[in-house]
Protein backbone atom coordinates (compact mmCIF):
# COMPACT_ATOMS: atom_id res chain seq x y z
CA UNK A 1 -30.34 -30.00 27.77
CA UNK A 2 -32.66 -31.67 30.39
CA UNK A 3 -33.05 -28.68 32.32
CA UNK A 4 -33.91 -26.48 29.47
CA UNK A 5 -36.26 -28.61 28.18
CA UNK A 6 -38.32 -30.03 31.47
CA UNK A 7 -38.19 -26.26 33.31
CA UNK A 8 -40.31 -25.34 30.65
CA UNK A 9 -42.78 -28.95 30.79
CA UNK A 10 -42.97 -28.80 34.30
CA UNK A 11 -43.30 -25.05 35.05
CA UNK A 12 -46.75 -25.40 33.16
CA UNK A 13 -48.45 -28.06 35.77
CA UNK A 14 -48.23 -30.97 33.10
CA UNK A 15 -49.95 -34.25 34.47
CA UNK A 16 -47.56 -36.51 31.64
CA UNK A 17 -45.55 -35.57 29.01
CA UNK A 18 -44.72 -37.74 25.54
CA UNK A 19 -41.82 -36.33 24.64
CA UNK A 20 -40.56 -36.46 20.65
CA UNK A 21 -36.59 -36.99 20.74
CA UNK A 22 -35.09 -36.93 17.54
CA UNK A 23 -31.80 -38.27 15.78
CA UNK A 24 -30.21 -37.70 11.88
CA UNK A 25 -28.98 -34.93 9.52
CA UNK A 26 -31.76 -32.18 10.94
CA UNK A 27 -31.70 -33.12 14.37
CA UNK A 28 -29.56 -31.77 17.73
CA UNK A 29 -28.37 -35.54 18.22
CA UNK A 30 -27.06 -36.71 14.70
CA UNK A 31 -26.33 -40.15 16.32
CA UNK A 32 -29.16 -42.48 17.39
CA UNK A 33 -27.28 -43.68 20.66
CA UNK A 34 -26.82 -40.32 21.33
CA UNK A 35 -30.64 -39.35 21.07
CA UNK A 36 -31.49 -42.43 23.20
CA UNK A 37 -29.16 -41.35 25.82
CA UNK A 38 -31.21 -37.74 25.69
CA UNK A 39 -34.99 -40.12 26.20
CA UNK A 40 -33.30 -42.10 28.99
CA UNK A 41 -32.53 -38.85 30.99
CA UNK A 42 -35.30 -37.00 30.32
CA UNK A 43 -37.56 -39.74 31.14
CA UNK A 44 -35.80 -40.22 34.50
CA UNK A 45 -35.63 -36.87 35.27
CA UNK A 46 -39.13 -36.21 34.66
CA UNK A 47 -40.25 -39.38 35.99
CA UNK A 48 -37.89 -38.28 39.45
CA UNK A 49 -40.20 -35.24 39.29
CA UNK A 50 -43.48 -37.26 39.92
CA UNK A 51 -44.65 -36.72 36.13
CA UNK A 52 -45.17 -40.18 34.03
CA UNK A 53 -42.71 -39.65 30.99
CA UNK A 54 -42.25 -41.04 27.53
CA UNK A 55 -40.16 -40.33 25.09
CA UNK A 56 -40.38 -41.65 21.12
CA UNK A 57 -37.18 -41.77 19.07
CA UNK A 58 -38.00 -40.41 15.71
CA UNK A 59 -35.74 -39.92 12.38
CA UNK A 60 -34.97 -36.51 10.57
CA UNK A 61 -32.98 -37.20 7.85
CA UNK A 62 -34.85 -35.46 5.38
CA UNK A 63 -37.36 -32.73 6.48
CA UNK A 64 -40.91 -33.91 8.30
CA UNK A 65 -43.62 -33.27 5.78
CA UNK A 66 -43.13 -31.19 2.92
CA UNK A 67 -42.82 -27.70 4.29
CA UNK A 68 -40.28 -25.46 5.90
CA UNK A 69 -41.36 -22.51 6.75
CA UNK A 70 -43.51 -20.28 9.43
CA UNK A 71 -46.90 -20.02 7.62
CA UNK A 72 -46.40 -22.92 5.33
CA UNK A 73 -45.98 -24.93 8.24
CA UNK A 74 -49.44 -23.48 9.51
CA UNK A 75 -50.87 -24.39 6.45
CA UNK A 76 -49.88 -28.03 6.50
CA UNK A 77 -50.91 -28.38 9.65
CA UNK A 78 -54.30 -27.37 9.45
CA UNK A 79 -54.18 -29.89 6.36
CA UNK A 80 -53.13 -32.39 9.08
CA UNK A 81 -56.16 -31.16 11.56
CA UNK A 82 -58.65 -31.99 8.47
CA UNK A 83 -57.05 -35.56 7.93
CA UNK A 84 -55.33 -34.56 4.30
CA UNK A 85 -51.39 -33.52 5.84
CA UNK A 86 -48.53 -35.69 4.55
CA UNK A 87 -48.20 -39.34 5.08
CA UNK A 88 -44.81 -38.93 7.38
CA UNK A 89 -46.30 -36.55 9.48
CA UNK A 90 -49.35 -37.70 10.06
CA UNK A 91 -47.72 -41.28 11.13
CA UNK A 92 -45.73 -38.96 13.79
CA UNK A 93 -48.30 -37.13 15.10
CA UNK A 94 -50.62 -40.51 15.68
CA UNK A 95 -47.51 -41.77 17.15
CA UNK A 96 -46.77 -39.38 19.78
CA UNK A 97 -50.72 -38.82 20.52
CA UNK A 98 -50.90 -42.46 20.92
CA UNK A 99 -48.61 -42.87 24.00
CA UNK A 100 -50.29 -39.33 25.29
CA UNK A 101 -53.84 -40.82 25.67
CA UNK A 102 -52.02 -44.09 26.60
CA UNK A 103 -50.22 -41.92 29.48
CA UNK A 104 -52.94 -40.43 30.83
CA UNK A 105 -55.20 -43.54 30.86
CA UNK A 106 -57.67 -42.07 28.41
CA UNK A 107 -57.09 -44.69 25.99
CA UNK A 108 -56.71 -48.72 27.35
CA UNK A 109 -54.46 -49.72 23.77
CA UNK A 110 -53.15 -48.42 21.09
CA UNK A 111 -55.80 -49.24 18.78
CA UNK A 112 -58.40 -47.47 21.04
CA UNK A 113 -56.11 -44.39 21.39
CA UNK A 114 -55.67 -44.15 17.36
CA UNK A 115 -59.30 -45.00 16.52
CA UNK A 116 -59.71 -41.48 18.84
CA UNK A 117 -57.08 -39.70 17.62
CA UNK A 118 -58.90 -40.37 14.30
CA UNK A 119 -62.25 -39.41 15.16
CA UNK A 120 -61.53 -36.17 16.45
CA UNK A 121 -59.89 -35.71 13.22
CA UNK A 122 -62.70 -36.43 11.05
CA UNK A 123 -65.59 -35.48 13.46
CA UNK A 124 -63.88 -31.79 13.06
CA UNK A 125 -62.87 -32.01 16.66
CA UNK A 126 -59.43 -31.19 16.48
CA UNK A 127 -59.54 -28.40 13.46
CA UNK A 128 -62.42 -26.87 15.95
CA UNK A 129 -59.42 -27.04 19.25
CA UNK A 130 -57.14 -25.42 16.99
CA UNK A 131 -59.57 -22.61 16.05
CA UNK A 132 -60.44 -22.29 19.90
CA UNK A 133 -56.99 -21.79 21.08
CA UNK A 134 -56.05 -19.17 18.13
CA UNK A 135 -59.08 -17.05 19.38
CA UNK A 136 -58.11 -17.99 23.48
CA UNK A 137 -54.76 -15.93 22.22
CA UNK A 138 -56.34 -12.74 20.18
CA UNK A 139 -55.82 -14.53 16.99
CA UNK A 140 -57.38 -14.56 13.87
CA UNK A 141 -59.48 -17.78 13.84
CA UNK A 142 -60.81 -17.86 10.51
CA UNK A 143 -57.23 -19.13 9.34
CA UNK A 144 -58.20 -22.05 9.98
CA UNK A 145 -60.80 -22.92 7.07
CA UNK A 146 -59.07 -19.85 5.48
CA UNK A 147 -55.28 -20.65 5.81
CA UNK A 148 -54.99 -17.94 2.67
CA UNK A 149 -54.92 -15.61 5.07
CA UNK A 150 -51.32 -16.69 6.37
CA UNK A 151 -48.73 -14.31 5.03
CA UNK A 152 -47.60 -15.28 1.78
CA UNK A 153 -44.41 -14.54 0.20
CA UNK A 154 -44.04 -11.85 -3.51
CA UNK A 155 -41.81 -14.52 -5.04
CA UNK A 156 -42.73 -18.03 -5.40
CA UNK A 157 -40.33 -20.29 -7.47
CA UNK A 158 -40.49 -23.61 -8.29
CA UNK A 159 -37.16 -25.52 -8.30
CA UNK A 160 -37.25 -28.34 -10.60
CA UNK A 161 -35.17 -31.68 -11.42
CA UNK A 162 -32.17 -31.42 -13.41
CA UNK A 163 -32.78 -35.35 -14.74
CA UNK A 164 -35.32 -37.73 -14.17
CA UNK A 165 -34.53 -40.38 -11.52
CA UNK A 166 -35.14 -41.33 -8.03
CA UNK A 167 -34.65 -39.21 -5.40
CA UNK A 168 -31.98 -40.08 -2.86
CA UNK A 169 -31.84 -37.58 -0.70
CA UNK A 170 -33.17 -34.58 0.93
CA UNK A 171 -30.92 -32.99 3.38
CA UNK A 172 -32.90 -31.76 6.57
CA UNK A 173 -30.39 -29.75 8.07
CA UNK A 174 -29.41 -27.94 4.66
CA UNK A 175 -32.78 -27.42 3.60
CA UNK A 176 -33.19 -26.16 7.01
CA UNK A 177 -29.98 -23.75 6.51
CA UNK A 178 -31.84 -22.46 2.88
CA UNK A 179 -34.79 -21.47 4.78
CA UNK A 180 -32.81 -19.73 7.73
CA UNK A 181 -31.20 -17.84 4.69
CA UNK A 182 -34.90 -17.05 3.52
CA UNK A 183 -35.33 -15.74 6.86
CA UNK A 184 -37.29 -18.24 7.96
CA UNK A 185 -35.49 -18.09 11.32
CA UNK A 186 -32.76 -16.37 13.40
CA UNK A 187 -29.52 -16.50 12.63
CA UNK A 188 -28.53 -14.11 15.55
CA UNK A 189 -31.18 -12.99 18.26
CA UNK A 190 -32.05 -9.82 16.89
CA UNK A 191 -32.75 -10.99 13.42
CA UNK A 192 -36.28 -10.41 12.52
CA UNK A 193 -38.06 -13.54 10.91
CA UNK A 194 -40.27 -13.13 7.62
CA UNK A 195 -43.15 -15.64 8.31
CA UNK A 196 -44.16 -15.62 4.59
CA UNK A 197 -41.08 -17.69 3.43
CA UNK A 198 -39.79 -20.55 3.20
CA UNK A 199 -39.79 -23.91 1.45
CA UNK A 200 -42.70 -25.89 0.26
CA UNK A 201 -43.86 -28.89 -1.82
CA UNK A 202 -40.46 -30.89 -0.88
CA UNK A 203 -40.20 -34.00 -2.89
CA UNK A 204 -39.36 -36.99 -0.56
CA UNK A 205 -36.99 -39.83 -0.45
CA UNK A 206 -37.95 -42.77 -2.42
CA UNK A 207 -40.04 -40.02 -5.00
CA UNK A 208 -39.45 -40.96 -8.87
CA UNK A 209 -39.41 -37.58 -11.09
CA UNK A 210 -38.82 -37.11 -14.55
CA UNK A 211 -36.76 -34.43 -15.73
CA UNK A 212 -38.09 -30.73 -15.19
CA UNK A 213 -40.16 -32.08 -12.14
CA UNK A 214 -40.90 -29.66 -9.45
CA UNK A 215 -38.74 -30.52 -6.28
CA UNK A 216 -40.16 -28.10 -4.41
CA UNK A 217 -41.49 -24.67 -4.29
CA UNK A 218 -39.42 -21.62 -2.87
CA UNK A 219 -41.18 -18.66 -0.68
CA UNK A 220 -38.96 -15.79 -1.09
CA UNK A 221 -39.29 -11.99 -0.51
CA UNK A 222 -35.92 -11.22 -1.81
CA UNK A 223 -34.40 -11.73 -4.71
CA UNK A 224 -30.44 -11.90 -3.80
CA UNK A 225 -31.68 -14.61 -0.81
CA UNK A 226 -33.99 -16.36 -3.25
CA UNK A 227 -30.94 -17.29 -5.55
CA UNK A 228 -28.96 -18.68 -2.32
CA UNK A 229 -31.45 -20.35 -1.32
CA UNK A 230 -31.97 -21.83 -4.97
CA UNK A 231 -28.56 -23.11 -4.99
CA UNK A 232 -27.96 -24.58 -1.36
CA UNK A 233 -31.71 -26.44 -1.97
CA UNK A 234 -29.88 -28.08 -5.78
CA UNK A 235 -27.53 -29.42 -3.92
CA UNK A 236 -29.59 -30.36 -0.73
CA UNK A 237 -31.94 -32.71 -2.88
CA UNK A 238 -30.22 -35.83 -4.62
CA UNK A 239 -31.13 -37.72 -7.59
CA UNK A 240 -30.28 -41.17 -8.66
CA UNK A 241 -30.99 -43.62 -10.89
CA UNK A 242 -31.18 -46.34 -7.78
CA UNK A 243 -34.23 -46.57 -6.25
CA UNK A 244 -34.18 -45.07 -2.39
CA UNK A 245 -36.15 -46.60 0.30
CA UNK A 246 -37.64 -44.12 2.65
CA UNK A 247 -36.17 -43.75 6.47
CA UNK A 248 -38.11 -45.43 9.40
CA UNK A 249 -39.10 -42.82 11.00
CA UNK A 250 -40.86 -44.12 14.46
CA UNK A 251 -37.96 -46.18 15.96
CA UNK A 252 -37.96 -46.92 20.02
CA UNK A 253 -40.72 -45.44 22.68
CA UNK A 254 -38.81 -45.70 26.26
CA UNK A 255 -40.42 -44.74 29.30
């Protein structure tokens, strides 16, 4: 796993590299120890290899944000690049750009790094980077103050609670597995993926909803895969009457 992952980082010339290792349901390393084992080698491989390294142990229990999906994951991140994306991902993304500026001795503390990590948000800075680097590669840069343009899926159906409640859980890796079945992603390396679909509007952990309550939204282009999808997602998201506390999702920074 260290090989595959730093051949890649260090072929490109990095200076340092944050690296975001993550542990629960939707992760490769289910087990926390296990994911800090990962961080500890990569960091000392990559540190062996003259690059400063860090590595932040993050949680993925339930999906990041509140999209699965090619182009719905485009979508919310542009809404992250103009300061409005979800809470959860948002504190990741500070997170891991925190220890980058930290790394490369562009920002002197944390505070300093986030108060710059938030003005290039609202100064327009970042959404402009993003537009820049979708144009560098032939792209159609307007998506980004038009994310419309994304491919969107012919079916959109929303999924809604069977009983009001709290919810308890939302499986990562199965809502994961409903979007794969969307075609969302490869199940075998010739598969072709459909970049409209997918999963959106995902209720979260710790989310009260009353009875007919959308839990999320599903992005489908076919109908027999749309009612598989339907079903796996019913049984991925869990509804209580306890109330759930949300998962901590920054945990340990090593390196």
């Amino acid at each position: 796993i260290c090989a595959s992952i730093l051949s890649k980082k260090l072929a490109e010339g990095i200076d340092v590299l944050v690296l975001d290792v993550k542990f629960g349901r939707g992760a490769f390393m289910k087990e926390k120890a296990r994911a800090k084992e990962l961080a500890l080698a990569l960091v000392s491989a990559a540190t062996a290899m003259g690059k400063p390294t860090r590595a932040v142990l993050t949680a993925m229990d339930e999906p990041l944000g509140r999209t699965v999906g090619n182009a719905l994951e485009v979508a919310e991140s542009i809404d992250c690049l103009k300061g409005r994306g979800p809470a959860d991902t948002m504190a990741v993304t500070y997170a891991l750009g925190e220890q980058m500026l930290l790394l490369a001795k562009v920002a002197a503390t944390r505070e300093d790094a986030r108060r710059q990590l938030e003005v290039s948000i609202t100064s327009g800075a970042a959404l402009k980077k993003f537009r820049d680097l979708i144009a560098a590669q032939g792209g159609e840069a307007r998506v980004a103050e038009e994310p419309a343009r994304l491919p969107q899926a012919k079916n959109q159906v929303t999924l809604t609670a069977p009983r009001a409640g709290h919810v308890q859980e939302v499986d990562a890796m199965a809502v994961a597995v409903a979007a794969l079945r969307l075609g969302a992603g490869r199940a075998k390396a010739e598969d072709k993926i459909d970049p409209a679909v997918g999963v959106g509007g995902l209720v979260k952990i710790g989310q009260q909803v009353e009875a007919g309550a959308p839990l999320c939204v599903i992005h489908a282009n076919d109908e027999r895969t749309l009612a598989e999808a339907r079903s796996m997602l019913m049984e991925a998201i869990v509804i209580g009457d306890e109330s759930a506390m949300p998962p901590t999702l920054i945990d340990e920074t090593i390196g």
